[in-house]
N, C-alpha and C. Protein backbone atom coordinates (compact mmCIF):
# COMPACT_ATOMS: atom_id res chain seq x y z
N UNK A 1 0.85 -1.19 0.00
CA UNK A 1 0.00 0.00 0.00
C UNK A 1 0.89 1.24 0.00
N UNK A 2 0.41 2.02 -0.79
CA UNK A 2 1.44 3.14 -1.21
C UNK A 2 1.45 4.44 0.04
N UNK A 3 2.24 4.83 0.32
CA UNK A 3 1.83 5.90 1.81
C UNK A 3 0.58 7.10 1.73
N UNK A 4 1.26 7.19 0.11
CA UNK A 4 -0.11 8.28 -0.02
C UNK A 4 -1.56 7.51 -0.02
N UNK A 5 -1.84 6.64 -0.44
CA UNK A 5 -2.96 6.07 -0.20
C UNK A 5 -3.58 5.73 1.15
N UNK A 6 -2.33 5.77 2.50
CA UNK A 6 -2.32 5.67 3.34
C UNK A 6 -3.21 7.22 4.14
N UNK A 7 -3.12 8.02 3.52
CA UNK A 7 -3.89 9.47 3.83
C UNK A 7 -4.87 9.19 3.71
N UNK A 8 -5.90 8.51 2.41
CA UNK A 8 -7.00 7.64 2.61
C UNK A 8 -7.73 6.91 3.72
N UNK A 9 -6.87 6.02 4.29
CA UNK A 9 -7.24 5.26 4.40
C UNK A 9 -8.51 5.50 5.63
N UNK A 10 -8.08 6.65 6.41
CA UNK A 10 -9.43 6.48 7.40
C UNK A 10 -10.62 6.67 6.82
N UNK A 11 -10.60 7.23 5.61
CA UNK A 11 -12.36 7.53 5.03
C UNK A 11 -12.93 6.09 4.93
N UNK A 12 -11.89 5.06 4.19
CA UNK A 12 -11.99 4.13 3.29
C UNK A 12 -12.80 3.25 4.49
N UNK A 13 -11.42 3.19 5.16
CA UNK A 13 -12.26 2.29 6.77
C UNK A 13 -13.68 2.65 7.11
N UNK A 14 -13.94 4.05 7.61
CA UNK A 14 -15.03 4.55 7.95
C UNK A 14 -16.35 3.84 7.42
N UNK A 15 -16.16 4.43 5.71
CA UNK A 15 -17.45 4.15 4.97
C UNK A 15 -17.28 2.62 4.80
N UNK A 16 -16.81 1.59 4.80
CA UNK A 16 -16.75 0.21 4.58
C UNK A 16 -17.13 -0.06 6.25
N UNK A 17 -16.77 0.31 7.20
CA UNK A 17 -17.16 -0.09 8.53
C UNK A 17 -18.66 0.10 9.00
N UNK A 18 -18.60 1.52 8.28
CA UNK A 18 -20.26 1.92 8.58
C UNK A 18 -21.34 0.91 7.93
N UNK A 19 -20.91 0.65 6.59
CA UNK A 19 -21.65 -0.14 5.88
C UNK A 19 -21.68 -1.65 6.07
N UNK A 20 -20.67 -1.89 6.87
CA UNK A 20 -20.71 -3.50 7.23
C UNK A 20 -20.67 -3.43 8.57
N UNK A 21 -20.89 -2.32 9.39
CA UNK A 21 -21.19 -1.99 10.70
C UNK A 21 -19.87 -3.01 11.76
N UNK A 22 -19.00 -2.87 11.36
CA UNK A 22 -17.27 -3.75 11.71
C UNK A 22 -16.62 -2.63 12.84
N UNK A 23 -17.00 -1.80 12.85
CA UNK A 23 -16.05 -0.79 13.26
C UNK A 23 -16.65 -0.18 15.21
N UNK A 24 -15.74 0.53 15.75
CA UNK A 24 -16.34 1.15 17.33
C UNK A 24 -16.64 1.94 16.95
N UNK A 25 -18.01 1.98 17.62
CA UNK A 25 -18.83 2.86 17.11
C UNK A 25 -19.34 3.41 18.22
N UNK A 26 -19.83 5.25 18.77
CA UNK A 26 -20.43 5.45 19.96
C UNK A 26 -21.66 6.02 19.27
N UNK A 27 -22.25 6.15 20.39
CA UNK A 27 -24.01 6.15 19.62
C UNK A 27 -23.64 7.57 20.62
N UNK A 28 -24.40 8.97 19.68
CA UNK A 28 -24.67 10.19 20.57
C UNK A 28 -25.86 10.74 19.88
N UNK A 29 -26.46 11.70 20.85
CA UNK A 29 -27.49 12.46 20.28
C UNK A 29 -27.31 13.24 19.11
N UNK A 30 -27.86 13.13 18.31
CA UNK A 30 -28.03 14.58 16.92
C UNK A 30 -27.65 15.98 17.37
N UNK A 31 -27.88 16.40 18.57
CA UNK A 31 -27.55 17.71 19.10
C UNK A 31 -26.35 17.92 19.72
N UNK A 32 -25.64 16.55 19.94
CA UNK A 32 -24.35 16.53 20.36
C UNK A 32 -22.91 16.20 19.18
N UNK A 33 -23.44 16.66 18.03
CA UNK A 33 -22.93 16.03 16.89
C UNK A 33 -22.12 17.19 16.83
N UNK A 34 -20.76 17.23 16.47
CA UNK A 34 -19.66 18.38 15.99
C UNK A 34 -20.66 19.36 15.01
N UNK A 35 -20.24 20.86 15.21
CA UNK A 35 -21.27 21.42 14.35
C UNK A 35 -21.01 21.50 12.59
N UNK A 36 -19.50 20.94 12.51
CA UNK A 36 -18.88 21.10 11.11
C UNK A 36 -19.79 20.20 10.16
N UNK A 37 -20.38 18.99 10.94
CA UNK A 37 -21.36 18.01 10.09
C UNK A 37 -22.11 18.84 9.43
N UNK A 38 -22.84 19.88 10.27
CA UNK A 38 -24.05 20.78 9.83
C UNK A 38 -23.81 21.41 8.34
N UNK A 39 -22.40 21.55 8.05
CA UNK A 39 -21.89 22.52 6.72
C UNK A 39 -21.72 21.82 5.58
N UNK A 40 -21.57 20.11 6.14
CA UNK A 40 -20.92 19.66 4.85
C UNK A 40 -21.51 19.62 3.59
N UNK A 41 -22.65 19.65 3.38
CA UNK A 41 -23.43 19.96 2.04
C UNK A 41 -23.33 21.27 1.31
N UNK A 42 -22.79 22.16 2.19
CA UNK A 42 -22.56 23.11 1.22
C UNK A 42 -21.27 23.49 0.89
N UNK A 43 -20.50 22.65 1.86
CA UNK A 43 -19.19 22.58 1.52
C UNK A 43 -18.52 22.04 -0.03
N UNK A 44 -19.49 20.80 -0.03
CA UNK A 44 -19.81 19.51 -0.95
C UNK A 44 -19.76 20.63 -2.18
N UNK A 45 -20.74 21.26 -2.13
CA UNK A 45 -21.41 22.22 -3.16
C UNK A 45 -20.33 23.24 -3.61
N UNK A 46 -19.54 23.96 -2.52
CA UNK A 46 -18.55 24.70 -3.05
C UNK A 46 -17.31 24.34 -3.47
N UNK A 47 -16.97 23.36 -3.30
CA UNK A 47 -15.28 22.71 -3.99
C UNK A 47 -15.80 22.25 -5.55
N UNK A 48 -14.80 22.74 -6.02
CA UNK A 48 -14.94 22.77 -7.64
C UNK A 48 -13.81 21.80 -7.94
N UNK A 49 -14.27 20.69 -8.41
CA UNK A 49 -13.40 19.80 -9.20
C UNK A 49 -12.18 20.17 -9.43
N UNK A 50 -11.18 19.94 -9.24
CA UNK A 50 -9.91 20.20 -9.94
C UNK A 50 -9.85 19.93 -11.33
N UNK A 51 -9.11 20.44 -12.13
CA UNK A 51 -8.50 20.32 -13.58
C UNK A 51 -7.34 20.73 -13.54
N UNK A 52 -7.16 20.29 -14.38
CA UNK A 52 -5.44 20.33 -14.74
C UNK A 52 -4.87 21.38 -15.59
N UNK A 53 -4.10 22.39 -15.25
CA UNK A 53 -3.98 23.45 -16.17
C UNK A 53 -3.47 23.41 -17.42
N UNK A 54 -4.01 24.40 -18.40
CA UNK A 54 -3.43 24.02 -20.16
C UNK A 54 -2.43 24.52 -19.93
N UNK A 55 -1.42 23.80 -20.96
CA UNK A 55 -0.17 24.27 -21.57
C UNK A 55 0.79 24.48 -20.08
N UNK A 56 2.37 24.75 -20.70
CA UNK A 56 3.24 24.69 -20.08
C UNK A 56 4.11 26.14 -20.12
N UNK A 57 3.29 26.93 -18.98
CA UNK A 57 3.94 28.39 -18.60
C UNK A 57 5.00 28.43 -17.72
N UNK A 58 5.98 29.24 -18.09
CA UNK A 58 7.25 29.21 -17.22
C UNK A 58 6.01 29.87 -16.07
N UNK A 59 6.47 28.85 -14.96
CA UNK A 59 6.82 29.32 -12.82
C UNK A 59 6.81 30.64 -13.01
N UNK A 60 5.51 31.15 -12.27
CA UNK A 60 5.89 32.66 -11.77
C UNK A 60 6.50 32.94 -11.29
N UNK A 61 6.94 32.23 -10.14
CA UNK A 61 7.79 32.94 -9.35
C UNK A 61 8.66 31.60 -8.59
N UNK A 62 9.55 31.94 -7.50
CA UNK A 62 10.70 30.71 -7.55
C UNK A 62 9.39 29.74 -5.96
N UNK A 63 9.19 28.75 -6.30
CA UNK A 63 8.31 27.93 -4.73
C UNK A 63 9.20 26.71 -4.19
N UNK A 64 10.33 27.24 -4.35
CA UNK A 64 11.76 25.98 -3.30
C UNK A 64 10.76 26.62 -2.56
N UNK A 65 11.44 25.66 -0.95
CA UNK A 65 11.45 25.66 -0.16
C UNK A 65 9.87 25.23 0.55
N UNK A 66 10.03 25.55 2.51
CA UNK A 66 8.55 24.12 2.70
C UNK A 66 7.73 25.16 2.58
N UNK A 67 6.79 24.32 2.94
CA UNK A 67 5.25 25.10 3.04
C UNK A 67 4.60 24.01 3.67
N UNK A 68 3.79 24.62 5.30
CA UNK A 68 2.87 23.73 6.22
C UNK A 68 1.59 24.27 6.16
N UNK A 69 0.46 23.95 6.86
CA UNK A 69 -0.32 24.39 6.87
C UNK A 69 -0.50 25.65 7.23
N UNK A 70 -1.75 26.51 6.91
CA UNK A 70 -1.89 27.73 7.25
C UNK A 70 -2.22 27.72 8.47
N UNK A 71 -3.29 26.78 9.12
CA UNK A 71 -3.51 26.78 10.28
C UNK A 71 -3.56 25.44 10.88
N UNK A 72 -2.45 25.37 11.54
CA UNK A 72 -2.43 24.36 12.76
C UNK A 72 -3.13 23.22 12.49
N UNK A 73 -3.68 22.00 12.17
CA UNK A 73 -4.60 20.84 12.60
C UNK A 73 -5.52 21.22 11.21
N UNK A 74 -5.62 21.69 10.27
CA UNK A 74 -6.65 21.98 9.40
C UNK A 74 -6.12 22.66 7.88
N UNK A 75 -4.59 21.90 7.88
CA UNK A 75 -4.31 22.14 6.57
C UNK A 75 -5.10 21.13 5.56
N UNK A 76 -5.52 20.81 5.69
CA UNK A 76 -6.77 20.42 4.34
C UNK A 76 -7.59 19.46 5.03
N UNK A 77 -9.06 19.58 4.35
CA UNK A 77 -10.12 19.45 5.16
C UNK A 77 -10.75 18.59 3.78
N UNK A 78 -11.35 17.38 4.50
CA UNK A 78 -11.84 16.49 3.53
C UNK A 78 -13.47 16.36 3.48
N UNK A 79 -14.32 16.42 2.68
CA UNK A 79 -15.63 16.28 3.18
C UNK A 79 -16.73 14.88 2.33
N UNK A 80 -17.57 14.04 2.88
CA UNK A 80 -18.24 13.57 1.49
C UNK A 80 -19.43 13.07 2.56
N UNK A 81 -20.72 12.57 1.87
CA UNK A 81 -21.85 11.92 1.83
C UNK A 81 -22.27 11.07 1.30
N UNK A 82 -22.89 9.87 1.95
CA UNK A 82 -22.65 8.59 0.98
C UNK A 82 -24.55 7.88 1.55
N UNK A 83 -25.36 7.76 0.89
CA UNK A 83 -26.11 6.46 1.30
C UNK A 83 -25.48 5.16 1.33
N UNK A 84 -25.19 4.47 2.56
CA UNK A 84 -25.31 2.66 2.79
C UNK A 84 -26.95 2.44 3.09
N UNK A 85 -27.89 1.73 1.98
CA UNK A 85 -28.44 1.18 1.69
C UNK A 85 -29.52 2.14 2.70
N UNK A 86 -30.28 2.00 3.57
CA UNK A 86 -31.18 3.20 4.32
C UNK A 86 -30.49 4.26 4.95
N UNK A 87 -29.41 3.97 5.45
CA UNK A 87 -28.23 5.20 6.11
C UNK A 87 -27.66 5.69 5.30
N UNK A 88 -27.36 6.69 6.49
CA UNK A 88 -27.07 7.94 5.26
C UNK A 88 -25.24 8.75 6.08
N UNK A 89 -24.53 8.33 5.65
CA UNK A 89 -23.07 8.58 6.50
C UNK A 89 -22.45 10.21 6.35
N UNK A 90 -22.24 10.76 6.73
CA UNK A 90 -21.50 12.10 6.64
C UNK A 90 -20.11 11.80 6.92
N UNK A 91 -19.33 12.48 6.36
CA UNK A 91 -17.70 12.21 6.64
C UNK A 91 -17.05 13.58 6.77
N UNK A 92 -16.03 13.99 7.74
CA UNK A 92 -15.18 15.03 7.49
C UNK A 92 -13.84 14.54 7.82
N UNK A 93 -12.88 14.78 6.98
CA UNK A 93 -11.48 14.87 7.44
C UNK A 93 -10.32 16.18 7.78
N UNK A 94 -9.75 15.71 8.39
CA UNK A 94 -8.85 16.89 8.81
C UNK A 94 -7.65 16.13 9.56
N UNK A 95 -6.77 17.90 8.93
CA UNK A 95 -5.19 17.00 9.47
C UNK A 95 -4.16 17.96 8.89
N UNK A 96 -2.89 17.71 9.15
CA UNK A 96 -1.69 18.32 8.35
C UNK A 96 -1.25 18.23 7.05
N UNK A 97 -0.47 19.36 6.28
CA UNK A 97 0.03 18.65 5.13
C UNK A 97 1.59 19.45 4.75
N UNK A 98 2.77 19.20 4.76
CA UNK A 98 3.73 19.90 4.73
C UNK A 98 4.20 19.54 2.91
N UNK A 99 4.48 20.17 2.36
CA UNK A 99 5.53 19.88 1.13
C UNK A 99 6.87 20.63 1.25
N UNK A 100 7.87 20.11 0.81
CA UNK A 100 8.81 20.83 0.97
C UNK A 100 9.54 20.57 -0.84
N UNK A 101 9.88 22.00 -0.82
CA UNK A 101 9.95 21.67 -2.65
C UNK A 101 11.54 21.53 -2.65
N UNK A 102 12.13 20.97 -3.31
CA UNK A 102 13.65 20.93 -3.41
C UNK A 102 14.05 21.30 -4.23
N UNK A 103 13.43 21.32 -5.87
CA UNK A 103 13.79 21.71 -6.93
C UNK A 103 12.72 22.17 -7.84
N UNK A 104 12.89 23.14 -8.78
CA UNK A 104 12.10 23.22 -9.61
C UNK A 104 12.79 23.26 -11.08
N UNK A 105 12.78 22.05 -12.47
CA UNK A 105 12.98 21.98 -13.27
C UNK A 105 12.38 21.99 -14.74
N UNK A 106 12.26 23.41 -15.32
CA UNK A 106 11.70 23.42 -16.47
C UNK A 106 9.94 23.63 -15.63
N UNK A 107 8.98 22.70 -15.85
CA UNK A 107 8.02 23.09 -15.12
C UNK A 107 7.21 21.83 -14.28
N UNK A 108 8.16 21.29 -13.76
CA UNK A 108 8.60 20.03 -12.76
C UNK A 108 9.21 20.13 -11.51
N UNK A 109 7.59 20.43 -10.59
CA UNK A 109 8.71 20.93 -9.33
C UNK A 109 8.97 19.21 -8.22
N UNK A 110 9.86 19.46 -8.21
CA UNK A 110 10.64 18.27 -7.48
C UNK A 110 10.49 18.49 -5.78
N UNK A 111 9.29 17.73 -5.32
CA UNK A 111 9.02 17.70 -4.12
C UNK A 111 9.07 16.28 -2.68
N UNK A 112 8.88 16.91 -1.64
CA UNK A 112 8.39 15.78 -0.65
C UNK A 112 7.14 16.44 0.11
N UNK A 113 6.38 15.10 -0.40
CA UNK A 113 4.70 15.40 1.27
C UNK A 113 4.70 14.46 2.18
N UNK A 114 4.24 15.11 2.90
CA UNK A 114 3.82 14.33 4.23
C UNK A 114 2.64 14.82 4.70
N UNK A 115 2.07 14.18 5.06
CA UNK A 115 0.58 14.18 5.97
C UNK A 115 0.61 13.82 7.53
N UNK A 116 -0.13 14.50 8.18
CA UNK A 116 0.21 14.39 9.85
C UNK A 116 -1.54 14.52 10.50
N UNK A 117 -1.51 13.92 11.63
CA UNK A 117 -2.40 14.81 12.31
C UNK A 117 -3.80 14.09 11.53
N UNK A 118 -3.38 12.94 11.19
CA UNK A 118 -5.03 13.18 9.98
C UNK A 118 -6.01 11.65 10.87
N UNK A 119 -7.34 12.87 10.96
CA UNK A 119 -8.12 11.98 11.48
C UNK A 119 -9.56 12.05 11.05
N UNK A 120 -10.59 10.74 10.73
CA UNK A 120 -11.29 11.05 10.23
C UNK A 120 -12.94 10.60 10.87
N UNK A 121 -13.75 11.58 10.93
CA UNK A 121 -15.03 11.54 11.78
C UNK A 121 -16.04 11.50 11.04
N UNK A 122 -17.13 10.36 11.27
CA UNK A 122 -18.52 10.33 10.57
C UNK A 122 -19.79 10.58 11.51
N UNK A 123 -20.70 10.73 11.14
CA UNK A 123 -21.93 11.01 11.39
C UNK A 123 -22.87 9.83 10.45
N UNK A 124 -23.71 8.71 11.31
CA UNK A 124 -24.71 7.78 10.52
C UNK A 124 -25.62 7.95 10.95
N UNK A 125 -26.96 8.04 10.27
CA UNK A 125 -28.33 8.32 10.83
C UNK A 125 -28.54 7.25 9.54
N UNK A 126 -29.83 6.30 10.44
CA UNK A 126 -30.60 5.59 9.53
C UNK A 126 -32.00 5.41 10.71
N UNK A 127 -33.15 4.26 9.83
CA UNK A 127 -34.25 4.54 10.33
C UNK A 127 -34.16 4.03 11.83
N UNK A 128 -34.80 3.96 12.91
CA UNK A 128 -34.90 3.04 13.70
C UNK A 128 -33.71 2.48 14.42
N UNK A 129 -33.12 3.68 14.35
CA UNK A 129 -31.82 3.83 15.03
C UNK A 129 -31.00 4.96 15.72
N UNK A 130 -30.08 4.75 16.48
CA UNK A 130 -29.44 5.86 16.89
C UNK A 130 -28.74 6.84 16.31
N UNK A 131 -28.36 7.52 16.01
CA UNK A 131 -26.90 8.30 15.28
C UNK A 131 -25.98 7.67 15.86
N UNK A 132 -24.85 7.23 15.23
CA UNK A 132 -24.00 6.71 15.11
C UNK A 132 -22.90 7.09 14.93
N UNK A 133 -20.86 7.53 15.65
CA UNK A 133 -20.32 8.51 15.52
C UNK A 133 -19.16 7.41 15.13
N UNK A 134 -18.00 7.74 13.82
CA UNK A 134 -17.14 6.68 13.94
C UNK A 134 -16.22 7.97 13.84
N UNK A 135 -14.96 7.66 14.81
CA UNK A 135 -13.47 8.47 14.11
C UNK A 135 -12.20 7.18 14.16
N UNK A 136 -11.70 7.89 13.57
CA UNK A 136 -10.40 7.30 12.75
C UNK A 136 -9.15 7.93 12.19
N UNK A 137 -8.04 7.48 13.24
CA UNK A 137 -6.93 8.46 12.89
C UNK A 137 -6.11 7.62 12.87
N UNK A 138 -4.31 8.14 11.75
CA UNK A 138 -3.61 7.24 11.16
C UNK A 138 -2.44 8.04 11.28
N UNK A 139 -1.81 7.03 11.65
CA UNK A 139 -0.22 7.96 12.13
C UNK A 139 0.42 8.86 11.03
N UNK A 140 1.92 9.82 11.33
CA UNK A 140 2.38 10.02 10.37
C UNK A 140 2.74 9.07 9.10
N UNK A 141 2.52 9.91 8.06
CA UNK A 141 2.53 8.74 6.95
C UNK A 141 4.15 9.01 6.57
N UNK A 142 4.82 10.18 7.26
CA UNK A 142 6.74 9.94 7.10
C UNK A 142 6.35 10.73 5.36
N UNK A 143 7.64 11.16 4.43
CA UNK A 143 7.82 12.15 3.71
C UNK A 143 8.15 11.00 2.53
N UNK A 144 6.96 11.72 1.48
CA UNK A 144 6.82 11.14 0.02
C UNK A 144 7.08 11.81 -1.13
N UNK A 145 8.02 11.45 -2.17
CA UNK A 145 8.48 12.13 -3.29
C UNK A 145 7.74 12.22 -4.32
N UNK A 146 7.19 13.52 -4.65
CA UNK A 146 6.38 13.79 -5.35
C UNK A 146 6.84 15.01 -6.75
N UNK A 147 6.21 14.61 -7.90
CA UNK A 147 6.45 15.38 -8.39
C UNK A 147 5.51 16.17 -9.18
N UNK A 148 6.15 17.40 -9.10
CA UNK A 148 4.45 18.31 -9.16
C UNK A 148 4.61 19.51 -10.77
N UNK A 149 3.61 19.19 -11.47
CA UNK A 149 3.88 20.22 -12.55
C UNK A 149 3.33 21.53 -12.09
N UNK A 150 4.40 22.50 -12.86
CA UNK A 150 3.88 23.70 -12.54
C UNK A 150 3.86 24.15 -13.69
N UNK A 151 2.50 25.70 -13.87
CA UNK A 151 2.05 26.15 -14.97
C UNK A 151 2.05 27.71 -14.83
N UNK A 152 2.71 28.38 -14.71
CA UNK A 152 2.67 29.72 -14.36
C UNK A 152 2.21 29.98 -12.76
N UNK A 153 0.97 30.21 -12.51
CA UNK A 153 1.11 29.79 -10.54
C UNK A 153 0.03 28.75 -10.37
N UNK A 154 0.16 27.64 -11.45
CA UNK A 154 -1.13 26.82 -11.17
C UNK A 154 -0.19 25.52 -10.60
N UNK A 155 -0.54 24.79 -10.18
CA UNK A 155 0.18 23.47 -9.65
C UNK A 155 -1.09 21.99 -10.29
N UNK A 156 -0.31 21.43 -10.10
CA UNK A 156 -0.92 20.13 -10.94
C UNK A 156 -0.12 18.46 -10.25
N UNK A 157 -0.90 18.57 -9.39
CA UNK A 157 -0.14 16.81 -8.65
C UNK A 157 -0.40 15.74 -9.14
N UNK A 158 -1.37 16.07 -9.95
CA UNK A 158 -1.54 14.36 -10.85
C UNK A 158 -2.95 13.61 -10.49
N UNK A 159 -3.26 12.62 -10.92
CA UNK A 159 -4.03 11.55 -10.66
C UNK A 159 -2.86 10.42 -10.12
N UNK A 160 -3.42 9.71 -9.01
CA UNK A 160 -2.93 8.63 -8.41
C UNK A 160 -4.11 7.63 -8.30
N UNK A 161 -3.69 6.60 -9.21
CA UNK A 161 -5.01 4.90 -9.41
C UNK A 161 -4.34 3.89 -8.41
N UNK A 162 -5.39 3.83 -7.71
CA UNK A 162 -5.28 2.09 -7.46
C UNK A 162 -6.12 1.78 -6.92
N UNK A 163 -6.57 0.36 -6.89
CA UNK A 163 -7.74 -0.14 -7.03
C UNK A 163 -8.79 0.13 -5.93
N UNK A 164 -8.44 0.65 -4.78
CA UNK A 164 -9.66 0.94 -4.29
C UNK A 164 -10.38 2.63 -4.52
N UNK A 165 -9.41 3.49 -4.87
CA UNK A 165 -9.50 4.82 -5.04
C UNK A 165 -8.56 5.53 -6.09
N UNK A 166 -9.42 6.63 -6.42
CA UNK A 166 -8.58 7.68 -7.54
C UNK A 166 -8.61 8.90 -6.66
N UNK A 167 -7.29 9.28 -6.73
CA UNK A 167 -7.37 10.81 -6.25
C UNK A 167 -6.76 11.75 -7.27
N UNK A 168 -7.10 13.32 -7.06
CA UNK A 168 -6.64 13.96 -8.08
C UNK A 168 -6.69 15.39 -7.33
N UNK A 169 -5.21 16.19 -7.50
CA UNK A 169 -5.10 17.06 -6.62
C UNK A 169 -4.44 18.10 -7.59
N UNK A 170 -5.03 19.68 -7.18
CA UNK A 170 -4.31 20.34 -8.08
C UNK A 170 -4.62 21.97 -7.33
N UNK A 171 -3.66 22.87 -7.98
CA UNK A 171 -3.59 24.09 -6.96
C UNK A 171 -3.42 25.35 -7.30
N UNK A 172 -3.28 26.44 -6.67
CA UNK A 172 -2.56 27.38 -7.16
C UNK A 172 -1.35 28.35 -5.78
N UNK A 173 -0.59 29.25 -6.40
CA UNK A 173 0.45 29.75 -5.36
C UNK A 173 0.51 30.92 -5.83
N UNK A 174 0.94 31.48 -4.78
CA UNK A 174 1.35 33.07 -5.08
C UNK A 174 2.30 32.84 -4.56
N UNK A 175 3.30 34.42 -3.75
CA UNK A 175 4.61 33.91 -2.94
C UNK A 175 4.55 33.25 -1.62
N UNK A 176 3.82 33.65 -0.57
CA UNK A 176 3.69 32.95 0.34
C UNK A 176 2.51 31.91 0.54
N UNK A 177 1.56 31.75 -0.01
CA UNK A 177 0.59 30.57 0.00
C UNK A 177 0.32 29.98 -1.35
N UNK A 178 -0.02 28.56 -0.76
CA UNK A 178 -0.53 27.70 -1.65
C UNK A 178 -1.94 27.27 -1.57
N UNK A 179 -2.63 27.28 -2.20
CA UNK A 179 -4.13 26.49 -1.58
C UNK A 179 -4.65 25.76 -3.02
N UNK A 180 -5.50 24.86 -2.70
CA UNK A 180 -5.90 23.68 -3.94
C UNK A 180 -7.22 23.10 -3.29
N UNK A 181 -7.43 21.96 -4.54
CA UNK A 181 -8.55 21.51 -4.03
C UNK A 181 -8.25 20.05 -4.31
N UNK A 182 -8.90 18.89 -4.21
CA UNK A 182 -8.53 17.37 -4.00
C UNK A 182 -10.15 16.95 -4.19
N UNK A 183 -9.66 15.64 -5.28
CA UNK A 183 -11.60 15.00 -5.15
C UNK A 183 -10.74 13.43 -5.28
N UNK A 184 -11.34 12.71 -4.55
CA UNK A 184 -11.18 11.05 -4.85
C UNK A 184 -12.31 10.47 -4.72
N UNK A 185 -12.46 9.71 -5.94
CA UNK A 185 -13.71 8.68 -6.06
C UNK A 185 -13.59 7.91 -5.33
N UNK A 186 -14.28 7.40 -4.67
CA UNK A 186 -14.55 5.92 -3.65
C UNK A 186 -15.73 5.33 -4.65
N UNK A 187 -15.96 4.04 -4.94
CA UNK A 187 -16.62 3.19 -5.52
C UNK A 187 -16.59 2.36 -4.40
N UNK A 188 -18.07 1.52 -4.25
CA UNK A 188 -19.23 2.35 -4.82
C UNK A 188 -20.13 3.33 -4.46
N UNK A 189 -19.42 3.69 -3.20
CA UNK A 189 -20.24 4.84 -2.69
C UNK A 189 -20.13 5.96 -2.95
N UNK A 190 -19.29 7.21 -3.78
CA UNK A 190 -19.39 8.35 -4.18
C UNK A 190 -18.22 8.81 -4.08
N UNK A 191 -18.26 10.08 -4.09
CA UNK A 191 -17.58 11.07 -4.26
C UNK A 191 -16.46 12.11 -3.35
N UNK A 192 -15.30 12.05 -2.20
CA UNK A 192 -15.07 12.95 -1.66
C UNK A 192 -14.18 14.32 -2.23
N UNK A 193 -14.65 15.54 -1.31
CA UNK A 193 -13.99 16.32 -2.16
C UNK A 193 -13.23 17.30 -0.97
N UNK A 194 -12.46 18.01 -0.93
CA UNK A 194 -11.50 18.63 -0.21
C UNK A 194 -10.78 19.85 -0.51
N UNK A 195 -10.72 20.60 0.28
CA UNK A 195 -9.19 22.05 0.15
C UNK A 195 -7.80 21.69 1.13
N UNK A 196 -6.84 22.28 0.46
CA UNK A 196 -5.69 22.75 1.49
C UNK A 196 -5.28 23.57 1.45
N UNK A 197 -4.98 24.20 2.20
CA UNK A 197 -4.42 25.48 2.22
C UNK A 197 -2.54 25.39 3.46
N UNK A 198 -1.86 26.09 2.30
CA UNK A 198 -0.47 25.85 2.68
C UNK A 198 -0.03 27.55 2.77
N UNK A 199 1.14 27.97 3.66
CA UNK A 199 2.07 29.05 3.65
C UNK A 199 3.28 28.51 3.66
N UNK A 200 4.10 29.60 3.24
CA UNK A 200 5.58 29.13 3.21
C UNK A 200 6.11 29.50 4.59
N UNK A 201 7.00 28.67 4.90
CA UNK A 201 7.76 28.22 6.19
C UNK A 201 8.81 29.29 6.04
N UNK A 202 8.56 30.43 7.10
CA UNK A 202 9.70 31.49 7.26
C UNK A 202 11.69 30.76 6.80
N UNK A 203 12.35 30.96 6.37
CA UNK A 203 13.92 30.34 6.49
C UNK A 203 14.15 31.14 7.42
């Protein structure tokens, strides 16, 4: 299993646990539910698909060096909604994300990510039942070599396949921040979609 897929993996657990009901689970009231559940539909609604930028513009400007989150525990925030068969699951993720760029060649920036901090919380309501709360958190996933096209200040991380999920991540930068958006299909239950938001790490 590839590490980055390993950033996955708590959704993956979640919605397969919820749906085969495998997982610890605490039963709480609807009114005691985190209030971020309350947003995720319009969250859902505002992340715009990533695409991949046309053509190959020289780097605006030089993006060596790291970049962590903007804020603490909530450099990128994952969100999705899924029916299992009468239930109905809510998901949010959250967590760290550092890149540190080492090189930039032609319009190939030569990087490492890491993910930290990442943990992931559902919300299940079905008929004739309780609400249902699952979380799920996954150690550091340690620093992955990545390589990232750049298009004038657009960024472009690629599609990553394998068989349980597609992810596809892509961005933009000015001099001190980065921010993007992230969607990975889960089959067969739908769709998640996500932001991050990065600053550059004072030298």
């Amino acid at each position: 299993m590839s590490k980055f897929f390993k950033f996955w993996l708590p959704l993956i657990i979640i919605v397969g646990s919820v749906a085969g009901t495998a997982a610890i689970l605490y039963n709480k009231p609807a009114d005691q539910q985190p209030p971020f559940f309350r947003f995720i539909d319009d969250k859902l609604k505002s992340i715009i698909t990533p695409k991949a930028p046309i053509g190959n513009i020289t780097p605006a400007r030089d993006l060596r060096g790291t970049w962590k989150s903007s804020l603490a525990g909530k450099g990128l925030q994952i969100y999705g909604k899924f029916e299992t068969g009468q239930a109905i699951t809510t998901i949010y993720e959250e967590g760290d994300l550092e890149i540190i760029i080492d090189s930039v060649e032609d319009n190939a920036a030569l990087a490492q990510v890491r993910f930290t901090n990442l943990c992931a919380n559902s919300v299940t309501t079905a008929p004739n039942i309780k609400t249902i709360t699952v979380k799920k958190c996954v150690p550091d996933t340690g620093y992955m070599p990545a390589t990232i096209r750049v298009s004038g200040s657009a960024l472009d991380f690629g599609t990553i396949n394998t068989d349980e999920i597609n992810i596809t991540m892509q961005g933009s930068f000015t001099t001190d921040l980065i921010h993007g958006s992230m969607t990975a299909e889960l089959p067969p239950y739908g769709t998640l979609k996500g932001v991050f938001n990065l600053m550059r790490k004072e030298q």
